[in-house]
C-alpha atoms as a PDB file:
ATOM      1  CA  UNK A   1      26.181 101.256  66.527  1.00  0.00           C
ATOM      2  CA  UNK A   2      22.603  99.295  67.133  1.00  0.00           C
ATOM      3  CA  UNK A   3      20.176  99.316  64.272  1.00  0.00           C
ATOM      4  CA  UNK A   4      17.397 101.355  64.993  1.00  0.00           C
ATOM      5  CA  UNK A   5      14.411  99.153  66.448  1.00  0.00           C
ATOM      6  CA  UNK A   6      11.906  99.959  63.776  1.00  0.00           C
ATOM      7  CA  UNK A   7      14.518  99.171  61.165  1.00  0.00           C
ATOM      8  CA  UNK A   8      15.597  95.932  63.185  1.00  0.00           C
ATOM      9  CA  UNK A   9      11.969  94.544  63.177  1.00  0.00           C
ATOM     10  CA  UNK A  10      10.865  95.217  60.164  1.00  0.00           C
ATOM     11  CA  UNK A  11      14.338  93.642  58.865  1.00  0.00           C
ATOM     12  CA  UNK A  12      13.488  90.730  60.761  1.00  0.00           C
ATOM     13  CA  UNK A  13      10.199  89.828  59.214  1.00  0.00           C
ATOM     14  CA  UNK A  14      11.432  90.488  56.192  1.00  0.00           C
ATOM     15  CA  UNK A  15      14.062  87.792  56.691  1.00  0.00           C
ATOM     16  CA  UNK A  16      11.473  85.403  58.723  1.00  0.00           C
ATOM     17  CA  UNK A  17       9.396  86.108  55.257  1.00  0.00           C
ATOM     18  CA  UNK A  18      12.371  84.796  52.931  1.00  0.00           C
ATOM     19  CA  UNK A  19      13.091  82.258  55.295  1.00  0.00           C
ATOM     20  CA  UNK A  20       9.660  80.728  54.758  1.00  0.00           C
ATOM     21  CA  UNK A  21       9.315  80.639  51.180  1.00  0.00           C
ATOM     22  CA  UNK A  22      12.872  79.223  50.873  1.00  0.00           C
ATOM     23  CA  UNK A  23      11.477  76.489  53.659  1.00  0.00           C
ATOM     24  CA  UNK A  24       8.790  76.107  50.952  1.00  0.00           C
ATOM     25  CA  UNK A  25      10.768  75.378  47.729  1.00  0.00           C
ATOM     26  CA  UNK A  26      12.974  72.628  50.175  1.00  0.00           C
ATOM     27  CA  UNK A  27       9.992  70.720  51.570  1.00  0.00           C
ATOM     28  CA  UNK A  28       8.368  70.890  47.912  1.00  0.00           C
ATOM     29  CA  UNK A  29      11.861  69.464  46.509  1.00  0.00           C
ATOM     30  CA  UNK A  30      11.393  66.829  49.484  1.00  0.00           C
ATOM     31  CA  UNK A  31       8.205  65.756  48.647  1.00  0.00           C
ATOM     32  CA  UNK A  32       8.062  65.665  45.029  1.00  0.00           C
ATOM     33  CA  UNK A  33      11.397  64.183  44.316  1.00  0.00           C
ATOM     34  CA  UNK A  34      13.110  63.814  40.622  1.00  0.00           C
ATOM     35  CA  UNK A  35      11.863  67.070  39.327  1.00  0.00           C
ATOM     36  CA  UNK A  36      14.258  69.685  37.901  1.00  0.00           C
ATOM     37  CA  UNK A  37      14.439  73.297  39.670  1.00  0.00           C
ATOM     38  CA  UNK A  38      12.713  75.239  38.120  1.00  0.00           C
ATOM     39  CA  UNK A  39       9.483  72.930  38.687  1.00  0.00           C
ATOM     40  CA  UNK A  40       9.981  73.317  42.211  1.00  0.00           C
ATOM     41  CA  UNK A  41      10.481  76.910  42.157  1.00  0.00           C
ATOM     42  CA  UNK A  42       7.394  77.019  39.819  1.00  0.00           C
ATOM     43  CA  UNK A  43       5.094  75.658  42.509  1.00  0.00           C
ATOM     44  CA  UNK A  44       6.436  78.020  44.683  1.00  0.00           C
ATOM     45  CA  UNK A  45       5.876  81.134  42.254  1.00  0.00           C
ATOM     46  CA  UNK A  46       2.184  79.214  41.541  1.00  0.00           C
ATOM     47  CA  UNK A  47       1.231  79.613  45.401  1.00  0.00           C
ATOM     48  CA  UNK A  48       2.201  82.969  45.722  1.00  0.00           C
ATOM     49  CA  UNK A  49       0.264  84.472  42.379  1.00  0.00           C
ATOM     50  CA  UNK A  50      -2.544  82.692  43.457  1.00  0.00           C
ATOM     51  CA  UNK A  51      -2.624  83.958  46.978  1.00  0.00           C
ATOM     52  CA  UNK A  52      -1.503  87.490  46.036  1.00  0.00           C
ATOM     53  CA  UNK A  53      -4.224  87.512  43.469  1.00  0.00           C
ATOM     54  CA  UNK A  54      -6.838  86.818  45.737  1.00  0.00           C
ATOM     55  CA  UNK A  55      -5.516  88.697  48.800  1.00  0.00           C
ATOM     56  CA  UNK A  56      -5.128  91.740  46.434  1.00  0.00           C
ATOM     57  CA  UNK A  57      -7.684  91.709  45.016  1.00  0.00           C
ATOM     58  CA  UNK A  58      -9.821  91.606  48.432  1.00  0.00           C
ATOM     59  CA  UNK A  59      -7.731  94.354  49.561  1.00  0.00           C
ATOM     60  CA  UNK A  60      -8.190  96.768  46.782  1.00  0.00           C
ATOM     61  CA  UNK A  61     -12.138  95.945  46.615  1.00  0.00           C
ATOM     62  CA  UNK A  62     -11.876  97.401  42.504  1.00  0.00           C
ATOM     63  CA  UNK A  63     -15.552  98.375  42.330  1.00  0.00           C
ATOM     64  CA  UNK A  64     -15.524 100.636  46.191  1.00  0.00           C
ATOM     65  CA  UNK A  65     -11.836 102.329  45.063  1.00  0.00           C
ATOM     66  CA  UNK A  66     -11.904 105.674  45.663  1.00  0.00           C
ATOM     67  CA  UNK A  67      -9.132 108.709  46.507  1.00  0.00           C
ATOM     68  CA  UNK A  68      -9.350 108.055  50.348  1.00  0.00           C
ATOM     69  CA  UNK A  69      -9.411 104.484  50.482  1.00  0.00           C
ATOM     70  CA  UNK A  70      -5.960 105.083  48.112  1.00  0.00           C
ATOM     71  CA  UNK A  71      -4.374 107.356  50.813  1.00  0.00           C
ATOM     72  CA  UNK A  72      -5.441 105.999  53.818  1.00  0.00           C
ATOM     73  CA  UNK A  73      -3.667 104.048  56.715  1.00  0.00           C
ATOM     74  CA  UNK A  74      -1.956 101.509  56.072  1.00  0.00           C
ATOM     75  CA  UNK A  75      -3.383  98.275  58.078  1.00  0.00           C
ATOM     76  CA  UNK A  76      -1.888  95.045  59.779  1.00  0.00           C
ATOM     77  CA  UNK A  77      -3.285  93.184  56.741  1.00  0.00           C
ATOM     78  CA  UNK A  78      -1.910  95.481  54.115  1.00  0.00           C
ATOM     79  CA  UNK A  79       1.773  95.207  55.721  1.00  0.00           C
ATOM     80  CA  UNK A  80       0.930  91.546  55.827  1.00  0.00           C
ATOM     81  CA  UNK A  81       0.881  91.161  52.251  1.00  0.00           C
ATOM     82  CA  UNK A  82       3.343  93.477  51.769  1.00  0.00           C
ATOM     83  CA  UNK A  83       6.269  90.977  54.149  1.00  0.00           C
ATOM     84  CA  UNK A  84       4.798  88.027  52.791  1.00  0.00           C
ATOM     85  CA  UNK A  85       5.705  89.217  48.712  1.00  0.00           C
ATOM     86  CA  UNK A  86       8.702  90.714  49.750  1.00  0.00           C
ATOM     87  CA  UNK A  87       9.971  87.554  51.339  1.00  0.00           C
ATOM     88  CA  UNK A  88       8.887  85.520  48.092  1.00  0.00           C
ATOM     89  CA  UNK A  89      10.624  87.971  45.728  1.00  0.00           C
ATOM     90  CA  UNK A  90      13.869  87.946  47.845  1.00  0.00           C
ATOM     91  CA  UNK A  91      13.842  84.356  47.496  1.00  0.00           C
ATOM     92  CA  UNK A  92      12.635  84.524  43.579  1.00  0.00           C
ATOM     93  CA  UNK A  93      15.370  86.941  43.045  1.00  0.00           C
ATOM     94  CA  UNK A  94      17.970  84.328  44.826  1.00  0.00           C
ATOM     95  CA  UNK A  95      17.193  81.170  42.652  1.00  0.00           C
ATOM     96  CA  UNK A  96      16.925  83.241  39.449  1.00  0.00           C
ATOM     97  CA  UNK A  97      20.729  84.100  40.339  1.00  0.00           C
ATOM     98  CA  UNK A  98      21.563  80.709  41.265  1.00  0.00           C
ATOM     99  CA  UNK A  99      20.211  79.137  38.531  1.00  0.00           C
ATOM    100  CA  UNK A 100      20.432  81.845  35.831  1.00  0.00           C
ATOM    101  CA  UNK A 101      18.099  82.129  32.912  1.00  0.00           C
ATOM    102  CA  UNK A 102      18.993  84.532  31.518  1.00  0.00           C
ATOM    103  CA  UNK A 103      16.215  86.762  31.977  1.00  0.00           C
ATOM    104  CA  UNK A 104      17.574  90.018  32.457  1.00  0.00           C
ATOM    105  CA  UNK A 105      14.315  91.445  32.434  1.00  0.00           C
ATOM    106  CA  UNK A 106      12.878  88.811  35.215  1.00  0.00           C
ATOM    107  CA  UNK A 107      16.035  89.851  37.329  1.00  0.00           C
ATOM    108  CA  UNK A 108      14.988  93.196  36.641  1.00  0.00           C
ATOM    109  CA  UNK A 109      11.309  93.107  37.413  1.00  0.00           C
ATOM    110  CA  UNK A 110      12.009  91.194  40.837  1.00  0.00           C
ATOM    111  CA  UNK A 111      14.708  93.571  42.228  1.00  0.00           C
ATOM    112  CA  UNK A 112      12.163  96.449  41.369  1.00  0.00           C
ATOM    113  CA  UNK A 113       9.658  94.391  43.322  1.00  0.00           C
ATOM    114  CA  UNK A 114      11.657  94.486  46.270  1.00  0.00           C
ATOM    115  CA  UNK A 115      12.676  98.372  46.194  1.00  0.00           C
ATOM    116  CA  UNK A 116       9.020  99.230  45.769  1.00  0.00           C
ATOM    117  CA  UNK A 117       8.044  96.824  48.882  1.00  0.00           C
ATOM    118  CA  UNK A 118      10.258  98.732  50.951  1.00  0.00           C
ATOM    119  CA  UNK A 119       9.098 101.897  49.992  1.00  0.00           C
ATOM    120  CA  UNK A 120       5.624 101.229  50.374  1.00  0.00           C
ATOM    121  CA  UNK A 121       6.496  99.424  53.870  1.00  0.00           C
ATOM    122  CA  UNK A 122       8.313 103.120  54.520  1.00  0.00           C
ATOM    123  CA  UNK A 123       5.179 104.739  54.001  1.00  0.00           C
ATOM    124  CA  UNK A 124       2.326 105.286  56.411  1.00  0.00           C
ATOM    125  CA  UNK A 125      -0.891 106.790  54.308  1.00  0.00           C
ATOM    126  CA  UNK A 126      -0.622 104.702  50.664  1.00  0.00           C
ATOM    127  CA  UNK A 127      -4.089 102.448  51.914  1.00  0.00           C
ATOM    128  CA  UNK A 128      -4.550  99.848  49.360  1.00  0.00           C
ATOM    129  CA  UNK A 129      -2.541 100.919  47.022  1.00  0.00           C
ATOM    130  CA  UNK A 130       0.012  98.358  47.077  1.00  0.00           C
ATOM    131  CA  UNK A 131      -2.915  95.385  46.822  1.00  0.00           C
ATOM    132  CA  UNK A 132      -4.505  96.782  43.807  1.00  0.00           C
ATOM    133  CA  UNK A 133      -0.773  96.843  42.065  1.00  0.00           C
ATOM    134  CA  UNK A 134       0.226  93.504  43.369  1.00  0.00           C
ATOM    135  CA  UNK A 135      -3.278  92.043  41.975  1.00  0.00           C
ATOM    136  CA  UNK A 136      -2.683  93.769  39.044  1.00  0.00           C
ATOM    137  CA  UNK A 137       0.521  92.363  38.628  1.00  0.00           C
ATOM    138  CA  UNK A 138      -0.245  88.684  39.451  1.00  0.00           C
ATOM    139  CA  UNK A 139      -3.516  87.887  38.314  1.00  0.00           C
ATOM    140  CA  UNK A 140      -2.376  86.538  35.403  1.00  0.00           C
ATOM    141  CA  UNK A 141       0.700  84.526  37.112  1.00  0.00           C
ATOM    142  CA  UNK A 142      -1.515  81.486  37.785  1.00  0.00           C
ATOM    143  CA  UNK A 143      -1.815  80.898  34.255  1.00  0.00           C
ATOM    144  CA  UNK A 144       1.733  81.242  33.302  1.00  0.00           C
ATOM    145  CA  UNK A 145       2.832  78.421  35.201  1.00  0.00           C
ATOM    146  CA  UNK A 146      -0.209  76.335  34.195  1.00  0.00           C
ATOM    147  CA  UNK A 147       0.794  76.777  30.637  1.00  0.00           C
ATOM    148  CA  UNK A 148       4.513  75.489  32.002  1.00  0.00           C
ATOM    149  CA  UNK A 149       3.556  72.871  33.830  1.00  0.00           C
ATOM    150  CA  UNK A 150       1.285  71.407  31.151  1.00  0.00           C
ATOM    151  CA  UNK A 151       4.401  71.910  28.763  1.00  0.00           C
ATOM    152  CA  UNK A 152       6.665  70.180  31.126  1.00  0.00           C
ATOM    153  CA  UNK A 153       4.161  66.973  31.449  1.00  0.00           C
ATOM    154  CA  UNK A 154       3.990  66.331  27.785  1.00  0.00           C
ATOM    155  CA  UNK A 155       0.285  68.618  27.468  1.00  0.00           C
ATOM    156  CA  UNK A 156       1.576  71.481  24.478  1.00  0.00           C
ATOM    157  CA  UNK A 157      -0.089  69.237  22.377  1.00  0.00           C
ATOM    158  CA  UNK A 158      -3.756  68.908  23.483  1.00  0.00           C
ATOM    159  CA  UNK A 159      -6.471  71.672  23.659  1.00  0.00           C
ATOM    160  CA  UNK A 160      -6.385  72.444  27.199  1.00  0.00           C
ATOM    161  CA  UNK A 161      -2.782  73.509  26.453  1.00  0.00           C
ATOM    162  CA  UNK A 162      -3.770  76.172  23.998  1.00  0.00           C
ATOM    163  CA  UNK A 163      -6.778  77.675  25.997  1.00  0.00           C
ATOM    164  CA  UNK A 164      -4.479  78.274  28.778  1.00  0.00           C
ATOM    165  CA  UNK A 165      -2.228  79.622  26.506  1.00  0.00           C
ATOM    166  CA  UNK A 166      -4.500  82.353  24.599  1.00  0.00           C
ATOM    167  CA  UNK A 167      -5.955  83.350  27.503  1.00  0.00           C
ATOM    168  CA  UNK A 168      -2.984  84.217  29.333  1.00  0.00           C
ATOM    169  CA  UNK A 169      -1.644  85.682  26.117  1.00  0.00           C
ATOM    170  CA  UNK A 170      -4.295  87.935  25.807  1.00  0.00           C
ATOM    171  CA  UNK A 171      -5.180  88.145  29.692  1.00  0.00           C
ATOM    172  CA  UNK A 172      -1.579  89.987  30.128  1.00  0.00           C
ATOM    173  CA  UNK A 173      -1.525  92.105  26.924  1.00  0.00           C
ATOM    174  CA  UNK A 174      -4.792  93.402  27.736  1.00  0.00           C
ATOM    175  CA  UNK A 175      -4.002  93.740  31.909  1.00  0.00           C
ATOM    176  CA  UNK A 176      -0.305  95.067  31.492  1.00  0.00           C
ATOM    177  CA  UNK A 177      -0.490  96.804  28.194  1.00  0.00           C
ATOM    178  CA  UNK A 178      -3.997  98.608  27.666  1.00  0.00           C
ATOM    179  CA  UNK A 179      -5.631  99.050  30.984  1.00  0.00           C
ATOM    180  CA  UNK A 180      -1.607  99.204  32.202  1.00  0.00           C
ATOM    181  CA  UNK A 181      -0.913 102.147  29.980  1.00  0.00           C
ATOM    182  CA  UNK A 182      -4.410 103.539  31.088  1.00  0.00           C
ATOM    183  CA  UNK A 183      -3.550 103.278  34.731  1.00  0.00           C
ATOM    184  CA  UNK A 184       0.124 104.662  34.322  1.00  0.00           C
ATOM    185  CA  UNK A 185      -1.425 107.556  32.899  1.00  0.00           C
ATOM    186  CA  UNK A 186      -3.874 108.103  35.312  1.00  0.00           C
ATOM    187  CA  UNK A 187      -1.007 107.734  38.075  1.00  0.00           C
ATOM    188  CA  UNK A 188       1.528 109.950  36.320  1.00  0.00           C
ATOM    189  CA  UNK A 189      -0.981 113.103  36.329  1.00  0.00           C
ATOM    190  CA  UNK A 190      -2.457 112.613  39.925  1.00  0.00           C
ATOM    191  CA  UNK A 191      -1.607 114.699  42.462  1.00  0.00           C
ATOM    192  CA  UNK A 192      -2.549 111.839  45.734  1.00  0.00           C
ATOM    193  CA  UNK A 193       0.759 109.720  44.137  1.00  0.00           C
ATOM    194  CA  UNK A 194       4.348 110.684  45.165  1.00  0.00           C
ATOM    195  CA  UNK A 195       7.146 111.050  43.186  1.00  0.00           C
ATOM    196  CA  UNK A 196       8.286 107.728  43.854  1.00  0.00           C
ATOM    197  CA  UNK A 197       4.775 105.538  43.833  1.00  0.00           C
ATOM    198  CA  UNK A 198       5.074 107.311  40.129  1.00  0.00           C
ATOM    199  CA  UNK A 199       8.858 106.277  38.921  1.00  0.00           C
ATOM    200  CA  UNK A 200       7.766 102.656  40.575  1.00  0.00           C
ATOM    201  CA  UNK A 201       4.827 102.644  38.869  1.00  0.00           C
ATOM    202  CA  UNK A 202       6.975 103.884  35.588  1.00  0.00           C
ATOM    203  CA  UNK A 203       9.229 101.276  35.907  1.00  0.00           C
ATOM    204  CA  UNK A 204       7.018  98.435  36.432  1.00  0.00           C
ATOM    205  CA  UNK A 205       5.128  99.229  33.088  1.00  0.00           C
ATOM    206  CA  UNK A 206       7.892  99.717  31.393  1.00  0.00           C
ATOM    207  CA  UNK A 207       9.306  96.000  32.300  1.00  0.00           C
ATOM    208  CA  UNK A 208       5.688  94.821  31.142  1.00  0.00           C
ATOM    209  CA  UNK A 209       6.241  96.600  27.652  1.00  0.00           C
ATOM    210  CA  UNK A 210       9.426  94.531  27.480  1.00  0.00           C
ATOM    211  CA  UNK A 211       7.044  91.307  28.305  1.00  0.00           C
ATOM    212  CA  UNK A 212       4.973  92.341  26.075  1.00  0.00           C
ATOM    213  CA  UNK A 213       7.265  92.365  22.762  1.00  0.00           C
ATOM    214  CA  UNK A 214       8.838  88.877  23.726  1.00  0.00           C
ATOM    215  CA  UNK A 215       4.966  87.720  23.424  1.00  0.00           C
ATOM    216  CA  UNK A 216       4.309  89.493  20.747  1.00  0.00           C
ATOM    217  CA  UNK A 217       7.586  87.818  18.987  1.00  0.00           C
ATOM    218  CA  UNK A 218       6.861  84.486  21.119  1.00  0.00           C
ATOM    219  CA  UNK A 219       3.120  84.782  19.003  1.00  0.00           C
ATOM    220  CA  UNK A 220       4.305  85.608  15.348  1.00  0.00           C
ATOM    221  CA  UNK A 221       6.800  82.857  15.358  1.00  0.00           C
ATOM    222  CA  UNK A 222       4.680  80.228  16.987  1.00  0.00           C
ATOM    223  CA  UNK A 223       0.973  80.995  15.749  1.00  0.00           C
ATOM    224  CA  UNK A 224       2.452  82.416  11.947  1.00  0.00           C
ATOM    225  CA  UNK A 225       0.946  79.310  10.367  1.00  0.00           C
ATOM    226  CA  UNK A 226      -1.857  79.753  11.498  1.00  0.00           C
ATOM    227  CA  UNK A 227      -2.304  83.337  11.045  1.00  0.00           C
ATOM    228  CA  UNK A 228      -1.687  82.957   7.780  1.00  0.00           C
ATOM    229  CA  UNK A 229      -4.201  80.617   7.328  1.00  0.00           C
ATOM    230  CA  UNK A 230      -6.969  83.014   9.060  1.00  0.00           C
ATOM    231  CA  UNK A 231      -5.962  85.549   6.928  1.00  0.00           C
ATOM    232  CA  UNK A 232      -6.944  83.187   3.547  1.00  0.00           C
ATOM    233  CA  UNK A 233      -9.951  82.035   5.674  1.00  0.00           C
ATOM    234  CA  UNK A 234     -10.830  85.641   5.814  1.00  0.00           C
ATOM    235  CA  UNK A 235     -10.376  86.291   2.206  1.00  0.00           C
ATOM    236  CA  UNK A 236     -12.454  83.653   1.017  1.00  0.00           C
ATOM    237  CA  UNK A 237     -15.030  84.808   2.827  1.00  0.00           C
ATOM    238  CA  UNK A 238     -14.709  88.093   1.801  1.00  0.00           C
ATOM    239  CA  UNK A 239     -14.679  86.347  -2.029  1.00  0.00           C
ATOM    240  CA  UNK A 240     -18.228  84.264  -0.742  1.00  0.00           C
ATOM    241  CA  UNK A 241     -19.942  87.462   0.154  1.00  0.00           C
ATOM    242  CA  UNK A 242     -18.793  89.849  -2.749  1.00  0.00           C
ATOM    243  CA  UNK A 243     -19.926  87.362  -5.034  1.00  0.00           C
ATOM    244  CA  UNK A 244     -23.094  87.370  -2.986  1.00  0.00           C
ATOM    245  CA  UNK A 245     -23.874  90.713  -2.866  1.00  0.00           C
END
């Protein structure tokens, strides 16, 4: 039997989508030769956070959100963004399997990516609320591959290094885990949210809680020196001033 039209087209993009980003990653390998994989797919990943950030963000317009503009239409630009990530997940999902890293959790977080893409692109009255998640989600993915790619040249040793480093540390603990637990909340006990924009929106924060720990562990192993040294740097002070007072 024929695939229903709808289904057809929309299947279509989605594959045009994929097609392009995987276009992308060969003509990157073509003209940057004699770097390793995962650089490649790195600039890749870099274009899309950066793009999704922005277009997100301009979609979700943070300080006029409101209930309506949540559960309205859905426009050509919001299903715009919506084929364009889904095509650059499919395709982050693909080289992750090829050349495994074994990040469960990244497999994890891309596949649910591309189940909540579909849904939303099923659904005809969620406005911008796939923007505000997808900026929500990103905004800090520009500075994760920074950080790598100043790692990869030989930069973990100089100060720019660090400052990218803290502030994307902090930047996603802050985004995913306090205002994320904040928003999850918020979601869970609405009544405009299905039952499945809530379980996505479960899921997702639940894969940034894992995130979270590995920093968390990826901080108290690398920065324990120095920790430990703020902590005497506090005490003395505390010693100056007692003896002060």
């Amino acid at each position: 039997m024929p695939l229903h039209p709808e289904l057809s087209t929309a299947s279509l993009i989605k594959l045009t989508s994929f097609l392009c980003w995987s276009w992308s990653y060969i003509y990157c390998a073509a003209k940057v030769p004699g770097k390793c994989p995962e650089w490649y797919s790195r600039a890749v990943t870099l274009v899309h956070g950066s793009v999704a950030t922005l277009a997100g963000l301009w979609q979700c317009d943070v300080l006029n959100l409101s209930r309506k503009r949540l559960t309205s239409k859905i426009t050509a630009a919001h299903y715009s963004v919506m084929v364009w990530s889904w095509g650059y997940f499919a395709f982050d999902l693909l080289w992750c399997i090829i050349y495994w890293t074994d990040s469960y959790v990244m497999l994890i977080h891309h596949l649910s990516a591309l189940i909540a893409i579909n849904v939303y692109m099923g659904k005809d009255y969620t406005g911008c609320t796939f923007p505000c998640t997808l900026a929500l989600m990103e905004i800090t993915n520009p500075l994760l591959q920074a950080r790598w790619f100043l790692r990869y040249e030989g930069y973990d040793k100089v100060i720019l290094y660090y400052v990218v480093e803290i502030i994307y540390l902090i930047s996603f603990i802050g985004l995913r885990g306090i205002f994320g637990t904040y928003l999850t909340y918020k979601i869970l006990h609405s009544d405009i949210f299905d039952m499945d924009e809530k379980l996505i929106s479960l899921v997702f924060y639940i894969v940034s809680l894992i995130f979270i720990s590995e920093i968390i562990g990826y901080v108290a192993y690398k920065y324990k020196t120095k920790i430990e040294e703020f902590k005497g740097f506090l005490i003395e002070v505390g010693y100056i001033l007692n003896g002060h007072w």
